[in-house]
Protein backbone atom coordinates (compact mmCIF):
# COMPACT_ATOMS: atom_id res chain seq x y z
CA UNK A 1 0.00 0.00 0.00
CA UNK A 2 1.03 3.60 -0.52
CA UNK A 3 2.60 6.12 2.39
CA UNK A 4 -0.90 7.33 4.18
CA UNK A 5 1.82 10.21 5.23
CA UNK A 6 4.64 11.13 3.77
CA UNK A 7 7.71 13.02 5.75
CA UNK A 8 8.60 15.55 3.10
CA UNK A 9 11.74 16.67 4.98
CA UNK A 10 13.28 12.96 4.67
CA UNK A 11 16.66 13.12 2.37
CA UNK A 12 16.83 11.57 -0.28
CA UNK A 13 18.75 11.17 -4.23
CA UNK A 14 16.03 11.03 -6.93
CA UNK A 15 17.91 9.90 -10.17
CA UNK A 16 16.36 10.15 -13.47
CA UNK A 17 17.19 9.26 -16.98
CA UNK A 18 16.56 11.74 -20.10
CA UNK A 19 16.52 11.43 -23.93
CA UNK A 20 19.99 13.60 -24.63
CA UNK A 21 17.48 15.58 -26.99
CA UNK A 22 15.56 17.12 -24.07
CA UNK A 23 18.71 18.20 -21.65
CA UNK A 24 18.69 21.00 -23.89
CA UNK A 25 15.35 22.39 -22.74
CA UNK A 26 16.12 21.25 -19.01
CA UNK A 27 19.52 23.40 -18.74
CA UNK A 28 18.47 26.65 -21.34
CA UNK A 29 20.78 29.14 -22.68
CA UNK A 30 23.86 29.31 -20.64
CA UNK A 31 22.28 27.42 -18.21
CA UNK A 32 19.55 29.73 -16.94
CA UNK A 33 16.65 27.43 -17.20
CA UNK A 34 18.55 24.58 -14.58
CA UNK A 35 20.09 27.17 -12.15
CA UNK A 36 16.29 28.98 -12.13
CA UNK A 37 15.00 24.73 -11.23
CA UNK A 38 18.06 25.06 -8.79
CA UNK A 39 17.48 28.27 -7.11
CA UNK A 40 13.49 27.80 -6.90
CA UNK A 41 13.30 24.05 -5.87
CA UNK A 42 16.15 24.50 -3.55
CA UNK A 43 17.32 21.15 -4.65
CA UNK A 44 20.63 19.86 -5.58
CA UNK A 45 21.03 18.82 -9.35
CA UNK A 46 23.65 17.18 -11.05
CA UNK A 47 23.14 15.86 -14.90
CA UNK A 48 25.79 13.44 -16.26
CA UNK A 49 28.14 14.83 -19.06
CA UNK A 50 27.51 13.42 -22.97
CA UNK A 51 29.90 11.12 -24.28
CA UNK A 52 30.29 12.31 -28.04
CA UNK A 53 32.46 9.45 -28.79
CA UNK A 54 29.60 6.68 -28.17
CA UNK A 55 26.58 9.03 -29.36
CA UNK A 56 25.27 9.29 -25.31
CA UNK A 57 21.54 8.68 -26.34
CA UNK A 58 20.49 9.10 -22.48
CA UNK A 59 21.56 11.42 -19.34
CA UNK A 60 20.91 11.00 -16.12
CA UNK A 61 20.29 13.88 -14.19
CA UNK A 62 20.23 13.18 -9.81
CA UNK A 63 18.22 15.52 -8.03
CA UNK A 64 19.27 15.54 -3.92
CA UNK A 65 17.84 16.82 -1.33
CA UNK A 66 14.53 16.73 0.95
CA UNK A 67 11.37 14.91 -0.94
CA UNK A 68 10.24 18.14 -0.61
CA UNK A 69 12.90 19.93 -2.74
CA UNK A 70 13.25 17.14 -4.86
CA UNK A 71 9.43 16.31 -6.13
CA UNK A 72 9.27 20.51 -6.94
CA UNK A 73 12.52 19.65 -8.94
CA UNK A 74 11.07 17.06 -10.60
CA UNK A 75 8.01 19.00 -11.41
CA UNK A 76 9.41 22.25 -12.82
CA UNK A 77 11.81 19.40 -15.13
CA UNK A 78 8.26 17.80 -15.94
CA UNK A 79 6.77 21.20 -16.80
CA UNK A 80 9.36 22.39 -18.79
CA UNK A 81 9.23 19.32 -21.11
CA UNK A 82 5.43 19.48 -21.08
CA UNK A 83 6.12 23.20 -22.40
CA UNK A 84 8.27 21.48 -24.87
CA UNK A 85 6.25 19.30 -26.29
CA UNK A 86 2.83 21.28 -26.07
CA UNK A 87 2.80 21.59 -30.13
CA UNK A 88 2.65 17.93 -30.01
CA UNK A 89 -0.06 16.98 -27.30
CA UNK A 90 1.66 14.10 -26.00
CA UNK A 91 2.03 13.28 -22.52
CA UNK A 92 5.44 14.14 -20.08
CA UNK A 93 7.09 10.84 -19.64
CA UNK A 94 9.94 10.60 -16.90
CA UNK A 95 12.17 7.42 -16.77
CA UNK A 96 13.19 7.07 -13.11
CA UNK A 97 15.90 4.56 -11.83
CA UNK A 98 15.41 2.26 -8.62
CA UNK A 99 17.36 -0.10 -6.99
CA UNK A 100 15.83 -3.57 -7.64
CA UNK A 101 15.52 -4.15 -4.15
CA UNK A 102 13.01 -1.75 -3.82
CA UNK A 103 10.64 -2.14 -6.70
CA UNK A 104 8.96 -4.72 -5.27
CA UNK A 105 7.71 -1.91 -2.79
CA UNK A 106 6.28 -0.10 -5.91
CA UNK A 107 4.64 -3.29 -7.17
CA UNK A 108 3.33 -4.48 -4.06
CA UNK A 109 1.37 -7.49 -3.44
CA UNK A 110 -0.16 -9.10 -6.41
CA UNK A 111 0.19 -5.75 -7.55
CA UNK A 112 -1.95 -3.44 -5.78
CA UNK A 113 0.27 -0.96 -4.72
CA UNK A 114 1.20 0.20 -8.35
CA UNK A 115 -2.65 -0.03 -9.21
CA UNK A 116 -3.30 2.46 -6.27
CA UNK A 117 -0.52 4.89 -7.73
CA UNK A 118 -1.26 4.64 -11.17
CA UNK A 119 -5.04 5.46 -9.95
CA UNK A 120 -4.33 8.26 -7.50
CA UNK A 121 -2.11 10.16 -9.44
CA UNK A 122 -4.19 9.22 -13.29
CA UNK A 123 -0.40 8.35 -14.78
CA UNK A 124 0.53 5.10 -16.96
CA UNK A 125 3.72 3.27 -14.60
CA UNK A 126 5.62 1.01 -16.44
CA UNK A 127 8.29 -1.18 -14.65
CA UNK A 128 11.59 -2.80 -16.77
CA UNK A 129 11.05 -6.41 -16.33
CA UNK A 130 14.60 -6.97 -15.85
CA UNK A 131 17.75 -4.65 -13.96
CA UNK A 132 19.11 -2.81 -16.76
CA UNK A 133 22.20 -3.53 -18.15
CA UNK A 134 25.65 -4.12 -15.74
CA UNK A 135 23.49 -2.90 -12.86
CA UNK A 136 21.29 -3.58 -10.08
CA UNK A 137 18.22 -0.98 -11.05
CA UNK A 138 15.22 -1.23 -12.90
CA UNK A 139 13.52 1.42 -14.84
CA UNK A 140 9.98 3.14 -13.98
CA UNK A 141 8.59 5.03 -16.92
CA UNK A 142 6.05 7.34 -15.96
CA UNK A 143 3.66 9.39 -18.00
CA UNK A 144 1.45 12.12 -17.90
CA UNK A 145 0.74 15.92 -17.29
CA UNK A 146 3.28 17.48 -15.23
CA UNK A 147 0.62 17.69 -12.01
CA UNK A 148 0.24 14.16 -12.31
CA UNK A 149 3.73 13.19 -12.34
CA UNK A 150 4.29 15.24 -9.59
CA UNK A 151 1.80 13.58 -7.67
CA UNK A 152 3.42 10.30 -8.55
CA UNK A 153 7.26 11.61 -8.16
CA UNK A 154 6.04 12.30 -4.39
CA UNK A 155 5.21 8.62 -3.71
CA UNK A 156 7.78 7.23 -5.27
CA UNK A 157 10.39 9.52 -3.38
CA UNK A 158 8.58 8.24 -0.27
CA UNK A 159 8.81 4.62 -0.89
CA UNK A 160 12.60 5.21 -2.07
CA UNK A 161 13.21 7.20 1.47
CA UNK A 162 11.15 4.34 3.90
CA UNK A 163 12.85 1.28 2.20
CA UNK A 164 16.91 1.09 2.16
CA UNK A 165 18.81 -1.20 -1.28
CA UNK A 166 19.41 -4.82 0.41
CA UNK A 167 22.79 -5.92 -0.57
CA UNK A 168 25.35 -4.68 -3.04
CA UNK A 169 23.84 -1.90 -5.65
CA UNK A 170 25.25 -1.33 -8.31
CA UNK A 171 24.17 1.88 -9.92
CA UNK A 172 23.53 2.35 -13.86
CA UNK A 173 25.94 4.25 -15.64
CA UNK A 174 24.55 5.86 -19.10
CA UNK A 175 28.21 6.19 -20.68
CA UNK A 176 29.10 2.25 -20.23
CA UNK A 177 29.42 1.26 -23.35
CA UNK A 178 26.30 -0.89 -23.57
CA UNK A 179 24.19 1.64 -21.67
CA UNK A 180 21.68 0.96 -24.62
CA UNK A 181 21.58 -2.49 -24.58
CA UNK A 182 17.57 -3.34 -25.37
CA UNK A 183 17.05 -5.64 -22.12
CA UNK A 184 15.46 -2.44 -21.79
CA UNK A 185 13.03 -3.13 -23.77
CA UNK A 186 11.16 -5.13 -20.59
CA UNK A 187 10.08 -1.44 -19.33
CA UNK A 188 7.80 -1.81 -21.77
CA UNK A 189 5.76 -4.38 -19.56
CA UNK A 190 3.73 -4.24 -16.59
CA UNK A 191 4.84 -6.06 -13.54
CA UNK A 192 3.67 -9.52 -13.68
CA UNK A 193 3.64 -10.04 -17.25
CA UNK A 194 5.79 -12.55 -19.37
CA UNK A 195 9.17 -11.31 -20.69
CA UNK A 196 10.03 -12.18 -24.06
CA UNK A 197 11.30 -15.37 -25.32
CA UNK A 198 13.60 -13.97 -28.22
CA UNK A 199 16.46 -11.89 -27.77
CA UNK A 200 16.60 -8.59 -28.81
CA UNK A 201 19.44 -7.67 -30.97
CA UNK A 202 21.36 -4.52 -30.04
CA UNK A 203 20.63 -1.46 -31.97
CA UNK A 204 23.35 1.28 -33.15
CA UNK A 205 23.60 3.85 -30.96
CA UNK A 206 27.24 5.14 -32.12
CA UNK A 207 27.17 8.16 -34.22
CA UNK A 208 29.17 8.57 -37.52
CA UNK A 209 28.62 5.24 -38.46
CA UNK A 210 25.11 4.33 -38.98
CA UNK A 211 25.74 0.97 -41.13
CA UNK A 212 23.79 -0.20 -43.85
CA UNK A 213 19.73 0.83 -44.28
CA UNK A 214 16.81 -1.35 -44.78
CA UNK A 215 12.96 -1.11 -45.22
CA UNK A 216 10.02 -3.43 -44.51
CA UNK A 217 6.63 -2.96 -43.79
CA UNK A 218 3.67 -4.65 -41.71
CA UNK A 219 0.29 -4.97 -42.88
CA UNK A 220 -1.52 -4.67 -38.77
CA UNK A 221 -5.15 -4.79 -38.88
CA UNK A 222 -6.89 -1.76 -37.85
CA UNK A 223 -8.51 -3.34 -34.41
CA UNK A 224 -4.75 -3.62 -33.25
CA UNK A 225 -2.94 -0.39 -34.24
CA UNK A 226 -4.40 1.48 -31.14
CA UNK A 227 -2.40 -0.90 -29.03
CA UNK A 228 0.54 -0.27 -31.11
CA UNK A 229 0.30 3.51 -31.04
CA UNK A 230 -0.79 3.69 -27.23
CA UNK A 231 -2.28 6.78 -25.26
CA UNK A 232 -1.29 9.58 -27.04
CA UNK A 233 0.92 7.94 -28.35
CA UNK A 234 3.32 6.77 -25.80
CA UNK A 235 3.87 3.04 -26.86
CA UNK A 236 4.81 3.97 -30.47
CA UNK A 237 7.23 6.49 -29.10
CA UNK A 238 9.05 4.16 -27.13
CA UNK A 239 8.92 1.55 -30.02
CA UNK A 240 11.07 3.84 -31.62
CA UNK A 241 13.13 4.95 -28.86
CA UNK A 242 14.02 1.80 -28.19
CA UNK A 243 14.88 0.83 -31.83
CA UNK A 244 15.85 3.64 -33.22
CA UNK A 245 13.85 3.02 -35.71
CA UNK A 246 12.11 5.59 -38.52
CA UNK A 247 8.64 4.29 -38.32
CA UNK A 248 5.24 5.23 -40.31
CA UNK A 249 1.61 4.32 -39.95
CA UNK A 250 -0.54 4.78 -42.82
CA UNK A 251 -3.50 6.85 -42.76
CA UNK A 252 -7.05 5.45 -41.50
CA UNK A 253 -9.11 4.01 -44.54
CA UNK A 254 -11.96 1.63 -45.41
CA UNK A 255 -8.95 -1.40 -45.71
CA UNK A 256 -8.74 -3.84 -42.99
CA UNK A 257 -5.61 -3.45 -42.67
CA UNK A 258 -3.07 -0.22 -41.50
CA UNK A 259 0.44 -0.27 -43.06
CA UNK A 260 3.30 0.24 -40.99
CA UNK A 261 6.45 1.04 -42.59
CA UNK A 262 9.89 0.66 -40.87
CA UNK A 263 13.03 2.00 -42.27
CA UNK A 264 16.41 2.01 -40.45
CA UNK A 265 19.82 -0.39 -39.54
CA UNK A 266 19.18 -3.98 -40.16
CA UNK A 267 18.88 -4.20 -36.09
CA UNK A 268 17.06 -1.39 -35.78
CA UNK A 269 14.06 -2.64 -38.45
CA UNK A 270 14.27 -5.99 -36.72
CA UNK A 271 13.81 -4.73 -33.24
CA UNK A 272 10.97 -2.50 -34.30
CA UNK A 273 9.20 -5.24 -35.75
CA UNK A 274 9.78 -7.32 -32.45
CA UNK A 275 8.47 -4.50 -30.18
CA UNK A 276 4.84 -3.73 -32.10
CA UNK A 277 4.62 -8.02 -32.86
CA UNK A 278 4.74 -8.01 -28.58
CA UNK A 279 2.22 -5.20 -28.43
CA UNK A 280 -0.09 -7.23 -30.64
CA UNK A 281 0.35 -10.34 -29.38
CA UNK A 282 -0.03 -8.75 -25.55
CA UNK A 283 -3.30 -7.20 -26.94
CA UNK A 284 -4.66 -10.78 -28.40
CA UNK A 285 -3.97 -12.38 -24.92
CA UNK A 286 -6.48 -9.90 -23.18
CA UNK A 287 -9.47 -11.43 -25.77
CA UNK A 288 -11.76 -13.35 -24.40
């Protein structure tokens, strides 16, 4: 169950993983947007340096202090990117990192515990299946407005403060080299479900040598490309997060089927075609 009360004064390090493409927004113009988050949230906040020999395609940014001074941290990051993408109507998403030894607190029994936050604060939670790569935490994607992930920033900065890591943690590191590696791709599911039986090639993350380029498409019918695309579209965005693929849906029509085209690596186009094959086949277990 959640935190009835929560001690806002409790210290705590909130770490958080962004798409390199949206530290931009988060730090401004000679850094005016982060020290304003700084000076206002009162919080301490570090944000790891890019790696332009690997192509750093994530950076974590580690906000310390009081739960207090962290969840208004965490909220004026949230707003910002909700300012960013406001053109777009799509919802904030905010990948946090947890030890492993603690998600279980976030799951709860059978699950309720993540069913009460995902209901109390109206966001979509998503939990990695499995610890990322050469590390001991999982992911927990969460989307929404910026209210809303404030709301659910707050509990999770609670549970992270009442429940110590068990044993050795390891922390992830974005600028390992495999820092990419699509194990990921389990963040994708909700606790309890069934991980995937293949293995999911690596993409290319490295800039300056992309490799060759292929193409293929998928014929999806109709019924099933709302579970592809996802609530405003959050599942197709992380589709192609994840594989870095380019990928196209074809216009609604009278034809039973919707064409999705995928261009990219070799990898890339293969993982992409994994990750919305899983969303279908996810969606065909719920029928009756």
């Amino acid at each position: 169950m959640l935190p009835e009360q929560i001690k806002e004064d409790g210290n705590i390090s909130f770490r958080i993983l962004l798409p390199s493409r949206d530290i931009g927004a988060i730090i401004g113009r000679k850094g005016v947007t982060i020290n304003s988050i700084r000076e206002d949230s009162e919080a301490k906040i570090k944000i790891s340096s890019s790696d332009s020999d690997n192509g750093t395609y994530y950076r974590e940014v580690v906000l310390t202090g009081s739960i207090k001074q962290v969840v208004a941290a965490s909220h004026l990051i949230a707003s910002r990117l909700e300012e960013n993408t406001a053109e777009e109507g799509e919802d904030v998403r905010l990948e946090v990192l947890f030890p492993n030894s603690i998600t279980g607190a976030v799951i709860g029994r059978s699950g309720e515990t993540i069913k009460e936050l995902r209901s109390k604060t109206n966001t979509q939670i998503l939990i990695s299946h499995e610890v990322l790569f050469g590390s001991t935490d999982r992911s927990i994607c969460v989307s929404g407005t910026a209210s809303d992930i404030k709301e659910c920033v707050r509990y999770l900065a609670a549970i992270l403060h009442e429940n110590p890591t068990k044993g050795n943690n390891i922390p992830f590191r974005v600028n390992s080299p495999h820092h990419m590696h699509l194990q990921r791709a389990g963040r994708m599911m909700h606790p309890g479900s069934s991980p995937p039986r293949r293995t999911i090639p690596n993409s290319s993350f490295t800039k300056g040598n992309p490799g060759p380029s292929a193409n293929d498409t998928m014929a999806v019918q109709k019924e099933f490309i709302g579970c592809v695309i996802g609530k405003n579209g959050i599942k197709i965005r992380q589709i192609r997060d994840l594989s870095q693929a380019q990928i196209r849906i074809s216009s609604p029509s009278d034809e039973p089927n919707r064409t999705i085209s995928i261009s990219g690596t070799p990898d890339a186009v293969s993982t992409a075609k994994y990750l919305i094959n899983y969303q279908i086949n996810n969606e065909l277990k719920k029928s009756p």
